[in-house]
Protein backbone atom coordinates (compact mmCIF):
# COMPACT_ATOMS: atom_id res chain seq x y z
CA UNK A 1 9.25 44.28 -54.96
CA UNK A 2 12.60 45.97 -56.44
CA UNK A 3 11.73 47.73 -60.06
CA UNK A 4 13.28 45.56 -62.93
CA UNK A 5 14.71 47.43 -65.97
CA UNK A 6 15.08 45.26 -69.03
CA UNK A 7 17.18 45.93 -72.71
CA UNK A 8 17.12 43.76 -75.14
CA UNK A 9 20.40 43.41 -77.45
CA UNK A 10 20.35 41.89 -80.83
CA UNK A 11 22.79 41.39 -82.96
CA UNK A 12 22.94 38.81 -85.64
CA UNK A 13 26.12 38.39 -88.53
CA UNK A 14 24.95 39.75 -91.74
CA UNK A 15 27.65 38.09 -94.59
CA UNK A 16 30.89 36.34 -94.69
CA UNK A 17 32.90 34.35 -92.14
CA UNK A 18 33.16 35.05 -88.56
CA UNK A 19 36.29 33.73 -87.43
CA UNK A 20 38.07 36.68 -89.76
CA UNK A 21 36.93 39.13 -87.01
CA UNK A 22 35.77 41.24 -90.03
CA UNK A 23 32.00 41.22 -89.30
CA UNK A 24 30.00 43.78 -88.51
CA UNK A 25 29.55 45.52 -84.82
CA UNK A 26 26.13 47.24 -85.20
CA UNK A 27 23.23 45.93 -83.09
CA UNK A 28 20.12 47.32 -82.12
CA UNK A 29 19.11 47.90 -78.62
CA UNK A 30 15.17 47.41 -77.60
CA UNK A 31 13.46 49.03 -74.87
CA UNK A 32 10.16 47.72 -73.24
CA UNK A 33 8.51 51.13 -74.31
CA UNK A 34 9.15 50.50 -77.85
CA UNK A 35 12.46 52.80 -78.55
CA UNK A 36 15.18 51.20 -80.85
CA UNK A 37 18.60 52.28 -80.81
CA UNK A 38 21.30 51.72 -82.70
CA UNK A 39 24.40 50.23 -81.25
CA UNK A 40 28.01 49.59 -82.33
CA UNK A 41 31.41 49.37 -80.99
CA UNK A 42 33.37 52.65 -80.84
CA UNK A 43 35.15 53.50 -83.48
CA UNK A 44 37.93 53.99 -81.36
CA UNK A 45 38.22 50.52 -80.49
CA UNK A 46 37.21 48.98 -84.13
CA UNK A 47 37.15 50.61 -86.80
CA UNK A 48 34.64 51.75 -89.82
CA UNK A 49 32.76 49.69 -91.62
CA UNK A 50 33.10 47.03 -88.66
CA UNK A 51 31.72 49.58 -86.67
CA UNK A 52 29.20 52.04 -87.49
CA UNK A 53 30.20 55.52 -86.35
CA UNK A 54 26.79 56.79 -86.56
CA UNK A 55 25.58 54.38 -84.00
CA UNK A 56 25.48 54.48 -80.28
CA UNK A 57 28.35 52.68 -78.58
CA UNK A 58 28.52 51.42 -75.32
CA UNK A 59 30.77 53.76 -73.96
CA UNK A 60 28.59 56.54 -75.35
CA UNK A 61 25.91 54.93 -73.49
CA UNK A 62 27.01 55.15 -70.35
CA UNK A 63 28.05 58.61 -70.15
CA UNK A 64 24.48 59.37 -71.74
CA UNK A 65 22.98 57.20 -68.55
CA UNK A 66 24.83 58.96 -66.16
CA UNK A 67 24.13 62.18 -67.15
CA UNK A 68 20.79 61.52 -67.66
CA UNK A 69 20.53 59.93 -64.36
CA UNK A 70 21.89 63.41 -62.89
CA UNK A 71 19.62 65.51 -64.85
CA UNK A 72 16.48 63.87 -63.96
CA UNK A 73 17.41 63.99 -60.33
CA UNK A 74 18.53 67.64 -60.48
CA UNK A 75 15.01 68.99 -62.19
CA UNK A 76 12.69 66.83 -59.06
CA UNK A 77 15.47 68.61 -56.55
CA UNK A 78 15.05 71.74 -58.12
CA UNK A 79 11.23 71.47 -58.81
CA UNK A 80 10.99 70.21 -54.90
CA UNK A 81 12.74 73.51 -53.96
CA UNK A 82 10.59 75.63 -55.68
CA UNK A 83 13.17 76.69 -58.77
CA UNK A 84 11.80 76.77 -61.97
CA UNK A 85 14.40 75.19 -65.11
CA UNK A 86 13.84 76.44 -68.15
CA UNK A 87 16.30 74.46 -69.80
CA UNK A 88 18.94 72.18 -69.16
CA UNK A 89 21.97 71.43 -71.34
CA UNK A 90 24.79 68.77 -70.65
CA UNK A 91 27.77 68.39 -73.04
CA UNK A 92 28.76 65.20 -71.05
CA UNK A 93 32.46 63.50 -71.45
CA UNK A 94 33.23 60.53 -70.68
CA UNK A 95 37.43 59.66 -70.58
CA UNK A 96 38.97 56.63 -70.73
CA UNK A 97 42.27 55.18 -69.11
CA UNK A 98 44.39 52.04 -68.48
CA UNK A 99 43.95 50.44 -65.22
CA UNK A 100 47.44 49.06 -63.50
CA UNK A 101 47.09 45.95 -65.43
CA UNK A 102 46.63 47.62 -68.14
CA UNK A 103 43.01 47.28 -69.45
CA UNK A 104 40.86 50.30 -70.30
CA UNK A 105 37.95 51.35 -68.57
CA UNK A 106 35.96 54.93 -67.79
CA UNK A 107 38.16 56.20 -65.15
CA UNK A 108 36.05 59.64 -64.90
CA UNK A 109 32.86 61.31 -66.53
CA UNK A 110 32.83 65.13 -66.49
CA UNK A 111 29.04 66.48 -66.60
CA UNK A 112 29.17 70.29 -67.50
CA UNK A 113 25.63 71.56 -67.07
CA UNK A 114 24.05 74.57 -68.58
CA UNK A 115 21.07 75.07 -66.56
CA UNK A 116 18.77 78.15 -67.02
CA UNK A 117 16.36 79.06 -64.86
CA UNK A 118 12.33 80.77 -64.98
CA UNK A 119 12.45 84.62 -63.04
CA UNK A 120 15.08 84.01 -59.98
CA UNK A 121 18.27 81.93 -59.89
CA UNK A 122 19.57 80.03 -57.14
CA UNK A 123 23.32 81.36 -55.67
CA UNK A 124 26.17 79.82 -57.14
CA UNK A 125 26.34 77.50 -53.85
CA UNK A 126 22.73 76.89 -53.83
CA UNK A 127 23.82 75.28 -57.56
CA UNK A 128 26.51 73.59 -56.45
CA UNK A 129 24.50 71.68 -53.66
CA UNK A 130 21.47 70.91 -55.68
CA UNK A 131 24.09 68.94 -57.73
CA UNK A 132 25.62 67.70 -55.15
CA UNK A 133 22.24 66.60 -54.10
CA UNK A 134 21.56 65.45 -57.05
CA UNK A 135 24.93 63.36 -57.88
CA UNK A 136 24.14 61.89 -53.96
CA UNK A 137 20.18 60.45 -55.10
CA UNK A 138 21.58 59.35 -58.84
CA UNK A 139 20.79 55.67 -58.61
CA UNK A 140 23.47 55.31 -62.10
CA UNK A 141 26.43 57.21 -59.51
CA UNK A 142 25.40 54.76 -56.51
CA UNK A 143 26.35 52.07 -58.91
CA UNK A 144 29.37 52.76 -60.64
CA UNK A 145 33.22 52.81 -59.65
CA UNK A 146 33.80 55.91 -62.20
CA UNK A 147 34.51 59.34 -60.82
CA UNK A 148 31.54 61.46 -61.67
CA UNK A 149 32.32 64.98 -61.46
CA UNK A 150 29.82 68.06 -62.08
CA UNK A 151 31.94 71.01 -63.74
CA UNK A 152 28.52 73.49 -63.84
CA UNK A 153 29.41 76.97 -65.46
């Protein structure tokens, strides 16, 4: 049986009317092994104190899951290969754009990897085809329409 991942999203409207479109965007977000996160629209899109800024939007979200998503796949590839990664460091970006009718959506996300290694390092095209490798396997790539590219230094 297929693995099913579940989030639970709460929300509820803390004071004043609704219909004003002045309430508050903060939620939390609950995962089955107990983390909470804090979720709000983006700033961007509505602003403070509708939103909270120090929360994690959606958006945000998604590039996190799809780096995340590459990482994990790149340490197994790496690990199955025999490299040892000392640390690895992505500074993720996610960038929006309007679509030919006009809506906005995450046209591309830009992964720029820092990855050190233990005693040897792979060549710089043994690095660029564990992440190709790794991009390939990413079960959050295989489901998306956004470009995904891997800028590694």
């Amino acid at each position: 049986m297929p693995a099913i991942h579940t989030a639970t999203v709460e929300w509820h409207l803390d004071q004043g009317p609704f219909t004003d479109r002045r309430y508050g965007r903060a939620h939390d977000w609950r995962f089955d092994g107990g983390a909470v996160v804090r979720g709000s629209s983006s700033p961007h899109v509505v602003r403070a104190p509708y939103s909270d800024p120090a929360a994690v939007d959606p958006e945000e979200a998604y590039v996190a899951a799809i780096a995340s998503c590459h990482m994990l796949w790149f340490l197994d590839l790496a690990c199955r290969d025999g490299w040892v990664v000392r640390r690895y460091l992505d500074a993720a970006e996610g960038r929006m754009a309007a679509r030919e009718d006009g809506r906005e959506w995450v046209a591309e996300v830009v992964l720029h990897p820092q990855v050190t290694f233990g005693d040897r390092e792979p060549t710089r095209e043994q690095l660029r085809e564990l992440h190709h490798r790794a991009h390939v396997e990413c079960f959050i790539a295989n489901s998306i329409r956004t470009e995904v590219r891997v800028a590694a230094g």
